[in-house]
N, C-alpha and C. Protein backbone atom coordinates (compact mmCIF):
# COMPACT_ATOMS: atom_id res chain seq x y z
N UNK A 1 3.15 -14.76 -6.86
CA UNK A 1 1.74 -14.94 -7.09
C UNK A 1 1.05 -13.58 -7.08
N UNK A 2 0.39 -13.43 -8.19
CA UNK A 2 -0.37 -11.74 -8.15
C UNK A 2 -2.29 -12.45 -7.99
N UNK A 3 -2.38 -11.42 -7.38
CA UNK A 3 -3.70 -11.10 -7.25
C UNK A 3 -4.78 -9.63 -7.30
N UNK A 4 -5.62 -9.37 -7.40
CA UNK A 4 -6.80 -8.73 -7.58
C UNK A 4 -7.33 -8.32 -6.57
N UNK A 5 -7.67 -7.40 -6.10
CA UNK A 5 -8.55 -6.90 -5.22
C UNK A 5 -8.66 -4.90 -5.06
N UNK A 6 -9.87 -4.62 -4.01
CA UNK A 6 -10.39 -3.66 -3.92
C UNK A 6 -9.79 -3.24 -2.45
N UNK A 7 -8.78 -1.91 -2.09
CA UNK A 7 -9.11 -1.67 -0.90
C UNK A 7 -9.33 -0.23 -0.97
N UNK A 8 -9.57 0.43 0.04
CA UNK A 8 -9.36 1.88 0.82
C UNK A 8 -8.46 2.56 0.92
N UNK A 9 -8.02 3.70 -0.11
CA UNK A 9 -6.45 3.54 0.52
C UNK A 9 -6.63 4.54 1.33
N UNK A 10 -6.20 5.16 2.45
CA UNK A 10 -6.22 6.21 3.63
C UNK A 10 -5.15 7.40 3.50
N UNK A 11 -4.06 6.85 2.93
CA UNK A 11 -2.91 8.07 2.86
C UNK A 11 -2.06 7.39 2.47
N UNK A 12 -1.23 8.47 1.90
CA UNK A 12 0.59 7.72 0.78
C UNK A 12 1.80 8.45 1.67
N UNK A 13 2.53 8.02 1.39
CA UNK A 13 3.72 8.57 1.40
C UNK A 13 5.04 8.41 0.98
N UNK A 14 5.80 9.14 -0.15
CA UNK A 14 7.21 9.13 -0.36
C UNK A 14 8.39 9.20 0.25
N UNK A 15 9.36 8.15 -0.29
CA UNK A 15 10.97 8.48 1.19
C UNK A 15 11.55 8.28 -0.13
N UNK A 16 12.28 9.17 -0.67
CA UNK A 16 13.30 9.42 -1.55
C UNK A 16 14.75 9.97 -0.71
N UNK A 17 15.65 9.54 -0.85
CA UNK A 17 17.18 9.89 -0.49
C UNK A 17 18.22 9.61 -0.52
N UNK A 18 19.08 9.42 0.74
CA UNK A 18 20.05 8.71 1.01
C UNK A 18 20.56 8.42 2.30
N UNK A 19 20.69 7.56 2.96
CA UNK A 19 21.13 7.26 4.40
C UNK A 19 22.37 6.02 3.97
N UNK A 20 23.07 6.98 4.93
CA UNK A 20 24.70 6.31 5.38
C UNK A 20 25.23 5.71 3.75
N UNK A 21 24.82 6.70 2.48
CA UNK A 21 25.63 6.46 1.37
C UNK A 21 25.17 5.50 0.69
N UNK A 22 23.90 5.00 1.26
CA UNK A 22 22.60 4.33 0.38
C UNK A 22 21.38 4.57 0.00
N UNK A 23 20.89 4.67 -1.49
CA UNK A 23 19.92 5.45 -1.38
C UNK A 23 18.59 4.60 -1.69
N UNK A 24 17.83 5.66 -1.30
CA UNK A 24 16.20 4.58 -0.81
C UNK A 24 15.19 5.62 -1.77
N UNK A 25 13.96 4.49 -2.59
CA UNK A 25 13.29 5.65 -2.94
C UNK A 25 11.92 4.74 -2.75
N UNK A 26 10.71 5.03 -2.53
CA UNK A 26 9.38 4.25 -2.34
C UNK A 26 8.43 5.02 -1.81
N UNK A 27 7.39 4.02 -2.51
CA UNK A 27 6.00 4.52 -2.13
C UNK A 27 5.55 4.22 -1.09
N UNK A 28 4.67 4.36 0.12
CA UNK A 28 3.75 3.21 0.92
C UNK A 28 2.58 3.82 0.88
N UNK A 29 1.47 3.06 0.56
CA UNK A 29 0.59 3.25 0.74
C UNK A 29 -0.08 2.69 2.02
N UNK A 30 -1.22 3.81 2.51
CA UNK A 30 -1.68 3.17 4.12
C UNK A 30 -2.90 2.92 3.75
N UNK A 31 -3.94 1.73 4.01
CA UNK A 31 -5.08 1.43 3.36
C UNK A 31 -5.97 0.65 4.80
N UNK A 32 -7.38 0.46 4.33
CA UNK A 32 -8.31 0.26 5.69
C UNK A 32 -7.82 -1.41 5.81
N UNK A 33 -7.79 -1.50 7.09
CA UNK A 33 -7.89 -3.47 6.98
C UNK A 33 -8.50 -4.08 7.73
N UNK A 34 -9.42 -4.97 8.72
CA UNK A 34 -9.78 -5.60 9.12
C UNK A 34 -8.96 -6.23 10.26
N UNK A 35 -9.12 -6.10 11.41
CA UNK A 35 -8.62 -6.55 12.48
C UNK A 35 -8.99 -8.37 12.73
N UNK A 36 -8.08 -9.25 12.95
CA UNK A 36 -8.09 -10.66 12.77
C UNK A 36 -9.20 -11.02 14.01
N UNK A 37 -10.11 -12.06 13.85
CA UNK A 37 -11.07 -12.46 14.62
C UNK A 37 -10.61 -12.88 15.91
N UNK A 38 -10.94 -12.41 16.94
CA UNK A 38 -10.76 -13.34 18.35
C UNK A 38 -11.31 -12.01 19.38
N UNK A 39 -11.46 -12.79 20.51
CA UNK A 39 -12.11 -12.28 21.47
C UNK A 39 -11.31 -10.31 22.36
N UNK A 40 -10.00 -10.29 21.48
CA UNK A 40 -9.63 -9.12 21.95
C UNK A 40 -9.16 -8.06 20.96
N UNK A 41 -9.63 -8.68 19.88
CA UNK A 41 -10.12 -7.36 18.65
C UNK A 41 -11.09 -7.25 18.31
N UNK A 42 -11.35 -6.01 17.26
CA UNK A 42 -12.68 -5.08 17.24
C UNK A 42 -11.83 -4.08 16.34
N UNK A 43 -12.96 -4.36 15.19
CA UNK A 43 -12.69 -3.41 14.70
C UNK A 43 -11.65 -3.50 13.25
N UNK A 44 -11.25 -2.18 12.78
CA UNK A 44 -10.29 -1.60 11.93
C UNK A 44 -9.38 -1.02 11.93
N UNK A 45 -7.92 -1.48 11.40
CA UNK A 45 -6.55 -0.62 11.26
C UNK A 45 -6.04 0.07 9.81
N UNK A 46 -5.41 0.95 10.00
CA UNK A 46 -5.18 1.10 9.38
C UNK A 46 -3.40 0.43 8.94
N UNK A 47 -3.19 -0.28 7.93
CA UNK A 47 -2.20 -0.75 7.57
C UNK A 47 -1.07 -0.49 6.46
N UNK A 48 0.09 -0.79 6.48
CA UNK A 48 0.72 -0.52 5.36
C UNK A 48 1.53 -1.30 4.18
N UNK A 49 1.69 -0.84 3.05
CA UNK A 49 2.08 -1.67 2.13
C UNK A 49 3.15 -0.68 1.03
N UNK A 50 3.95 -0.95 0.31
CA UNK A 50 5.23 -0.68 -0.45
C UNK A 50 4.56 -0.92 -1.54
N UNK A 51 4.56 0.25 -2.80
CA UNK A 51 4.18 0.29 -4.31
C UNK A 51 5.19 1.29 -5.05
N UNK A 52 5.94 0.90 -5.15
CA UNK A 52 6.97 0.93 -5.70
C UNK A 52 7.94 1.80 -5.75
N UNK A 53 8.38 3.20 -6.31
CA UNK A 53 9.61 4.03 -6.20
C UNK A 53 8.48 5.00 -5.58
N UNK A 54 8.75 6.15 -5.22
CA UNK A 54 8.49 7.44 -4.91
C UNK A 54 7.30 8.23 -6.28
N UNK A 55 8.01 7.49 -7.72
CA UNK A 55 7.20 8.25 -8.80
C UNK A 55 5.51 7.30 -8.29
N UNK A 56 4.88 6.44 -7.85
CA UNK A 56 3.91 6.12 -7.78
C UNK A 56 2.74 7.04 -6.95
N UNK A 57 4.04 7.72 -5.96
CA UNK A 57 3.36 8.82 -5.23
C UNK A 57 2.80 9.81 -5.69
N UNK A 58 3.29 10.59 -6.60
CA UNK A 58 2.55 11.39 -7.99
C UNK A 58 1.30 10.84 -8.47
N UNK A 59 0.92 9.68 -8.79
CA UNK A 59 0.19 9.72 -9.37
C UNK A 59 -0.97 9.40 -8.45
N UNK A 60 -0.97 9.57 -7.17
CA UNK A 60 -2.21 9.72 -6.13
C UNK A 60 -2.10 11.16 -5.32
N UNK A 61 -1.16 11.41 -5.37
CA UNK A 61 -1.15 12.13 -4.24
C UNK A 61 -1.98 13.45 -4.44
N UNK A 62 -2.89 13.85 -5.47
CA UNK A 62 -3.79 14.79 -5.44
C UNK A 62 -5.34 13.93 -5.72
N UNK A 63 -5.72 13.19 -4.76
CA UNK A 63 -6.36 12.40 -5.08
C UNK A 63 -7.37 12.74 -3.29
N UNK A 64 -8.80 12.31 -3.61
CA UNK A 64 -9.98 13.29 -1.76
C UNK A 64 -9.87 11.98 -1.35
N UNK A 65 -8.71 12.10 -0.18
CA UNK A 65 -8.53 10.60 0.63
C UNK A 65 -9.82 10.74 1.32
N UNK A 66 -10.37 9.35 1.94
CA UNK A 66 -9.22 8.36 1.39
C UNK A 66 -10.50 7.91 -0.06
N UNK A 67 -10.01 7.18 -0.73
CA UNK A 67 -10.49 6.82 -1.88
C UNK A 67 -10.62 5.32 -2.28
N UNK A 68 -11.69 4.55 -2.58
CA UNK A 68 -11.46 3.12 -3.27
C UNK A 68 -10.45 3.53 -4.23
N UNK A 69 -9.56 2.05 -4.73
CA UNK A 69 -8.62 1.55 -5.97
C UNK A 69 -8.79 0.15 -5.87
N UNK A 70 -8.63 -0.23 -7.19
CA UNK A 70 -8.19 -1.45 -7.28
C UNK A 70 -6.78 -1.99 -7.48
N UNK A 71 -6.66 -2.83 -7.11
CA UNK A 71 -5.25 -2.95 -7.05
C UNK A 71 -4.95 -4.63 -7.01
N UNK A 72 -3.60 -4.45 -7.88
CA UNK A 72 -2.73 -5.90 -8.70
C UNK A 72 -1.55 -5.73 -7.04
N UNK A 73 -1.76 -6.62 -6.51
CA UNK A 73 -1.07 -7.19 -5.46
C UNK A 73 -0.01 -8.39 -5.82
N UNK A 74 1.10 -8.48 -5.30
CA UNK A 74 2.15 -9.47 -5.49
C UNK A 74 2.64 -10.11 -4.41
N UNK A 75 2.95 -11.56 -4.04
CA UNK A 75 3.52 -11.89 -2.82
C UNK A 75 5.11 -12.29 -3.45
N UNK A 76 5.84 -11.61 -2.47
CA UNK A 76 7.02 -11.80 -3.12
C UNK A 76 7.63 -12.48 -1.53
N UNK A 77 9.28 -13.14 -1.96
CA UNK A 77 9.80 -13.93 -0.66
C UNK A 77 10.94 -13.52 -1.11
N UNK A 78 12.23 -13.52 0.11
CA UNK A 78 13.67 -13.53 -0.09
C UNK A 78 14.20 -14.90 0.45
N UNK A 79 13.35 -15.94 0.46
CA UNK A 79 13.38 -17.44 0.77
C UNK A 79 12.71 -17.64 2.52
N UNK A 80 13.12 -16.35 3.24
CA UNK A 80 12.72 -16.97 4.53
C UNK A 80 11.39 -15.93 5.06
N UNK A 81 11.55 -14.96 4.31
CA UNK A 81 9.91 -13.91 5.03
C UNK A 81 9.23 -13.85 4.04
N UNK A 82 7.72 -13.49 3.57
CA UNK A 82 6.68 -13.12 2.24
C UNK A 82 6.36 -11.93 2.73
N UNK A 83 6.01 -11.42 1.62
CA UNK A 83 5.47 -9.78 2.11
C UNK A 83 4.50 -9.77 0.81
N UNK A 84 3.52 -8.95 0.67
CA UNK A 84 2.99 -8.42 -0.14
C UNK A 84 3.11 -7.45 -0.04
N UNK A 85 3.31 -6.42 -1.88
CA UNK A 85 3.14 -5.40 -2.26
C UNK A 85 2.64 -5.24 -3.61
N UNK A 86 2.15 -3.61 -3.69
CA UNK A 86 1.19 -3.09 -4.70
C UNK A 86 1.95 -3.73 -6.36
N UNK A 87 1.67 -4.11 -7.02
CA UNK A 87 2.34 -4.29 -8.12
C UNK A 87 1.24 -2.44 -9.53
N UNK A 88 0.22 -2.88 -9.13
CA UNK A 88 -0.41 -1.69 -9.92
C UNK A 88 -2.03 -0.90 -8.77
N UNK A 89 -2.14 0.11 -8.89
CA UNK A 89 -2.96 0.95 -7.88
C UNK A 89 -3.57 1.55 -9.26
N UNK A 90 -5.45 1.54 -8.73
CA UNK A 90 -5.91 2.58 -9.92
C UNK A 90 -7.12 2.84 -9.24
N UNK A 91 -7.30 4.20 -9.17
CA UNK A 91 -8.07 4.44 -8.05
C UNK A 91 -9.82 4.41 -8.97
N UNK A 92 -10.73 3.96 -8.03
CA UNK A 92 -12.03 4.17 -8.99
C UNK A 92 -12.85 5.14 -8.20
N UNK A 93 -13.88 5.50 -9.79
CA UNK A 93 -14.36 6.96 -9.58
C UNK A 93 -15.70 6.72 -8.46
N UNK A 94 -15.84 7.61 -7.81
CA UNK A 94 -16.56 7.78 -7.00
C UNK A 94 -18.58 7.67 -7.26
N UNK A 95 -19.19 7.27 -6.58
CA UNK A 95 -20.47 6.65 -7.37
C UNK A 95 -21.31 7.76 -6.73
């Protein structure tokens, strides 16, 4: 299921390599989020999310964090956990 929305993103980061003869390459983006309602939160975290190889990192990473984007979100499953991640990031211009 994809969806639409606006967040904050706060900071990126790339892990391109190889560990123990497997190799890993991805984006994460860290973006503002909203702490869940109840009597012992307050406030804002900052959170994280997976957009895709390492090349996605290029195309923010000279970008005056943190910055609005809009962004194409995906919930994906391996049958027993869901996760969401970035399917497309596009950052908008500043007003």
């Amino acid at each position: 299921m994809q969806f639409k929305s606006q967040i904050v993103v706060l900071g990126a980061k790339a892990s391109k390599g190889e560990f123990n003869g497997r190799p890993f390459d991805s984006t994460t983006v860290y973006y503002q989020a909203d702490l869940q309602d109840g009597e012992n939160f307050a406030g804002q975290v900052g959170a994280e999310i997976k957009w895709g190889t390492s090349f996605n990192f290029e195309k923010i990473k000279n970008q005056k964090y943190p910055f609005m984007a809009d962004v194409v979100m995906e919930q994906v499953s391996n049958g027993k956990t869901t996760v969401t991640i970035i399917k497309e990031l596009t950052p908008v211009a500043a007003k």
